[in-house]
Protein backbone atom coordinates (compact mmCIF):
# COMPACT_ATOMS: atom_id res chain seq x y z
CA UNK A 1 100.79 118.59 118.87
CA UNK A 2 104.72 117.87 118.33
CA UNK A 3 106.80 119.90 116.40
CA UNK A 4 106.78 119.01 112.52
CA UNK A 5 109.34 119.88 110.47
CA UNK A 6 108.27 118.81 107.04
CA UNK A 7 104.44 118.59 105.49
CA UNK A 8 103.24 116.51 103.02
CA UNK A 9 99.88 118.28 101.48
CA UNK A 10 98.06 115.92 98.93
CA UNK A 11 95.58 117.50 96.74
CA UNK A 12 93.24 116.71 94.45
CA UNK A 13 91.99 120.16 93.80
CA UNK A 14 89.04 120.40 95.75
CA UNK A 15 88.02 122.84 97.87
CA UNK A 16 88.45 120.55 101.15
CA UNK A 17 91.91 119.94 99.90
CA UNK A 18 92.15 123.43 99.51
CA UNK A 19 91.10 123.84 103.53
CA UNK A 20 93.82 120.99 104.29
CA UNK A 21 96.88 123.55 102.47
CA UNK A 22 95.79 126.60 103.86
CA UNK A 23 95.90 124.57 107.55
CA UNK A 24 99.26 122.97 106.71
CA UNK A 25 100.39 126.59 105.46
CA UNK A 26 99.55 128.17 109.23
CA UNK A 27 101.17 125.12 110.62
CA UNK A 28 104.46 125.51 108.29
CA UNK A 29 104.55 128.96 109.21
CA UNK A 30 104.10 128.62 113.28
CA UNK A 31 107.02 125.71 113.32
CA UNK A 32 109.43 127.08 110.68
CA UNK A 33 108.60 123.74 108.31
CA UNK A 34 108.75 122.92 104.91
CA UNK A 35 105.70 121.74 102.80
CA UNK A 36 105.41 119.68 99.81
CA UNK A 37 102.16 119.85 98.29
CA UNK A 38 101.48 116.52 96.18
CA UNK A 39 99.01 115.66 93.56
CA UNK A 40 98.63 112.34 92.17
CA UNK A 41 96.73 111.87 88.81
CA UNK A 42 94.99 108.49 87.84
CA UNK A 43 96.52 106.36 85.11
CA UNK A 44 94.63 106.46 81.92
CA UNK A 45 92.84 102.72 82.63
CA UNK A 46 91.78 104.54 85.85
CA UNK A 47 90.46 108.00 84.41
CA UNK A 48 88.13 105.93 82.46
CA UNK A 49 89.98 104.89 79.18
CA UNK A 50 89.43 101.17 78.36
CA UNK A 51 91.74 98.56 76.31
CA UNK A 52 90.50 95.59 74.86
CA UNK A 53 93.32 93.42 76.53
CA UNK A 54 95.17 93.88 80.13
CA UNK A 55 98.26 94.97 79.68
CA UNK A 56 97.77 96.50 76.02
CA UNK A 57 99.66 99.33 74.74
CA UNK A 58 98.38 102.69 75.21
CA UNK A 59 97.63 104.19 71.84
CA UNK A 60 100.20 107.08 70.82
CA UNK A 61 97.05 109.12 70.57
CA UNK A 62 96.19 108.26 74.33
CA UNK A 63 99.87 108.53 75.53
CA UNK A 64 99.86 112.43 73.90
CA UNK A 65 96.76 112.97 75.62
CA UNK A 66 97.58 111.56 79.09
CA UNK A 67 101.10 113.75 78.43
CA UNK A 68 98.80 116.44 77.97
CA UNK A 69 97.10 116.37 80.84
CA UNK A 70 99.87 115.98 83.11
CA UNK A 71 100.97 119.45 81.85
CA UNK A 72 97.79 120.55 82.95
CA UNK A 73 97.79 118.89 86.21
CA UNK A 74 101.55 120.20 86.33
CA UNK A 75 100.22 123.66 85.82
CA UNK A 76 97.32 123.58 88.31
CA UNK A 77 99.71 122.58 91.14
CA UNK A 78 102.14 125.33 90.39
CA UNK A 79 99.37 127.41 90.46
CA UNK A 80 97.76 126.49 93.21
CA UNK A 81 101.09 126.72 95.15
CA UNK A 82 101.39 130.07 94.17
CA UNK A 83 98.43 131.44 95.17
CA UNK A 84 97.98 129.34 98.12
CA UNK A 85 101.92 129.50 99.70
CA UNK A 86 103.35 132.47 100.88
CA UNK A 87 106.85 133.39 100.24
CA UNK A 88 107.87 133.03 103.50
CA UNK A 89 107.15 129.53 103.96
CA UNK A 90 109.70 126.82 102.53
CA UNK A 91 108.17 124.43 99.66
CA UNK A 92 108.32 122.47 96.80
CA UNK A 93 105.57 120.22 95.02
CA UNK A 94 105.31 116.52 93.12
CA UNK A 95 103.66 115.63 90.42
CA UNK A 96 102.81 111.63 90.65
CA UNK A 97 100.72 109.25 88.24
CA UNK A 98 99.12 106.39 89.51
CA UNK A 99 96.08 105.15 92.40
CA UNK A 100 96.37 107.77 95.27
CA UNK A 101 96.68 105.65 98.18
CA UNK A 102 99.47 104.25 97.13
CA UNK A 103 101.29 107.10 95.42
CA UNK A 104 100.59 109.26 98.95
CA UNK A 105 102.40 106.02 100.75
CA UNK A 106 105.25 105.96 98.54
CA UNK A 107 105.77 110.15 98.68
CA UNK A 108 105.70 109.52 102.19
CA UNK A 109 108.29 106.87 102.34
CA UNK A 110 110.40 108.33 99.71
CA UNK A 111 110.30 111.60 101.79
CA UNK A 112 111.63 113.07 104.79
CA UNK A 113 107.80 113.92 106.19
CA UNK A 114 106.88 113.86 109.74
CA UNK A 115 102.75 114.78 109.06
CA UNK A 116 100.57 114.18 106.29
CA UNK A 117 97.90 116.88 106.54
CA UNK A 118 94.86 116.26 103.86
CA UNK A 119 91.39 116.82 103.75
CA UNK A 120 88.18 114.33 103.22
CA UNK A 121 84.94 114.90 101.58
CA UNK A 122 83.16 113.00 104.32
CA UNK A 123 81.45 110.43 102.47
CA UNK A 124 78.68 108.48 104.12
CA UNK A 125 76.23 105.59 103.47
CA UNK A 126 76.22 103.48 100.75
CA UNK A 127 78.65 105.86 98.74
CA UNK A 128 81.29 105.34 101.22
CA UNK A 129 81.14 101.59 101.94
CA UNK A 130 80.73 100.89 97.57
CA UNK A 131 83.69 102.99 96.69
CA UNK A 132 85.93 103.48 100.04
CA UNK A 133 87.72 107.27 100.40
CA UNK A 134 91.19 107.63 99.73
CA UNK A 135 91.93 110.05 103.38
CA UNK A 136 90.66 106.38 104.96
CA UNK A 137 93.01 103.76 102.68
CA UNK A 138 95.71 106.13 103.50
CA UNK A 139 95.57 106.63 107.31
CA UNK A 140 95.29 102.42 107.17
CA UNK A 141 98.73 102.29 105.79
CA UNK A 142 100.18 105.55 107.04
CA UNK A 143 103.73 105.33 109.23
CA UNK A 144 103.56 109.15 109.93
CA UNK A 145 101.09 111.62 111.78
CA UNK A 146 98.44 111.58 110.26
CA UNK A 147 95.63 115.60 110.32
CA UNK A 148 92.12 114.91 108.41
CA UNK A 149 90.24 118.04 108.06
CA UNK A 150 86.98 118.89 105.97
């Protein structure tokens, strides 16, 4: 493996994600890189709110709630970081809203990243083929190194 100088971590809070930061944290460490750990939050039509017409205005109740729980998504990462990233190692996180894939390709491209280091549940069957994983749509469209681990 090359030398990387700057690591883009998504998360999405799970405990394989958690596996995929704590690899990309030994990694930082060994070649003196930065990390970025990234966590991208569904829109509200995605996290299962529905409108009555495409393209409808969200509800000022529904835009203080989805405000809400980016604050809590906000606070999760910092945590996370905190507990997870050692002072010694250089990073900084993002907050993005929006569908994963696509959020993780525009980090990247946005970014000075050389690897994108993230972890996969390992779907199978029926599961996998219905619903697709977001590690696979990403390393279809990826333009950088690309570690999976579980």
């Amino acid at each position: 493996m090359g030398t990387f100088h700057h690591l883009l971590v998504p998360t999405d809070f799970s405990e394989t994600a958690a596996h995929a930061l704590r690899l990309a944290v030994r990694m930082a460490r060994e070649q003196h890189a930065a990390l970025t750990l990234l966590h991208v939050a569904p829109p509200p039509q995605a996290a299962g709110f529905d409108f009555p017409a495409f393209g409808a205005a969200l509800p000022q109740a529904m835009v203080d709630l989805q405000q809400e729980l980016m604050k809590e998504r906000a606070h999760a990462l910092d945590r996370l970081a905190h507990e997870e990233i050692p002072p010694d190692v250089r990073w900084d996180q993002r907050l993005r809203e929006g569908y994963v894939p696509d959020e993780i390709r525009d980090e990247l491209e946005a970014g000075t990243y050389d690897l994108l280091v993230m972890g996969t549940h390992g779907r199978t069957g029926l599961k996998h083929a219905l619903l697709g994983s977001v590690t696979e749509r990403v390393l279809r469209q990826c333009l950088v190194p690309v570690l999976v681990t579980r």
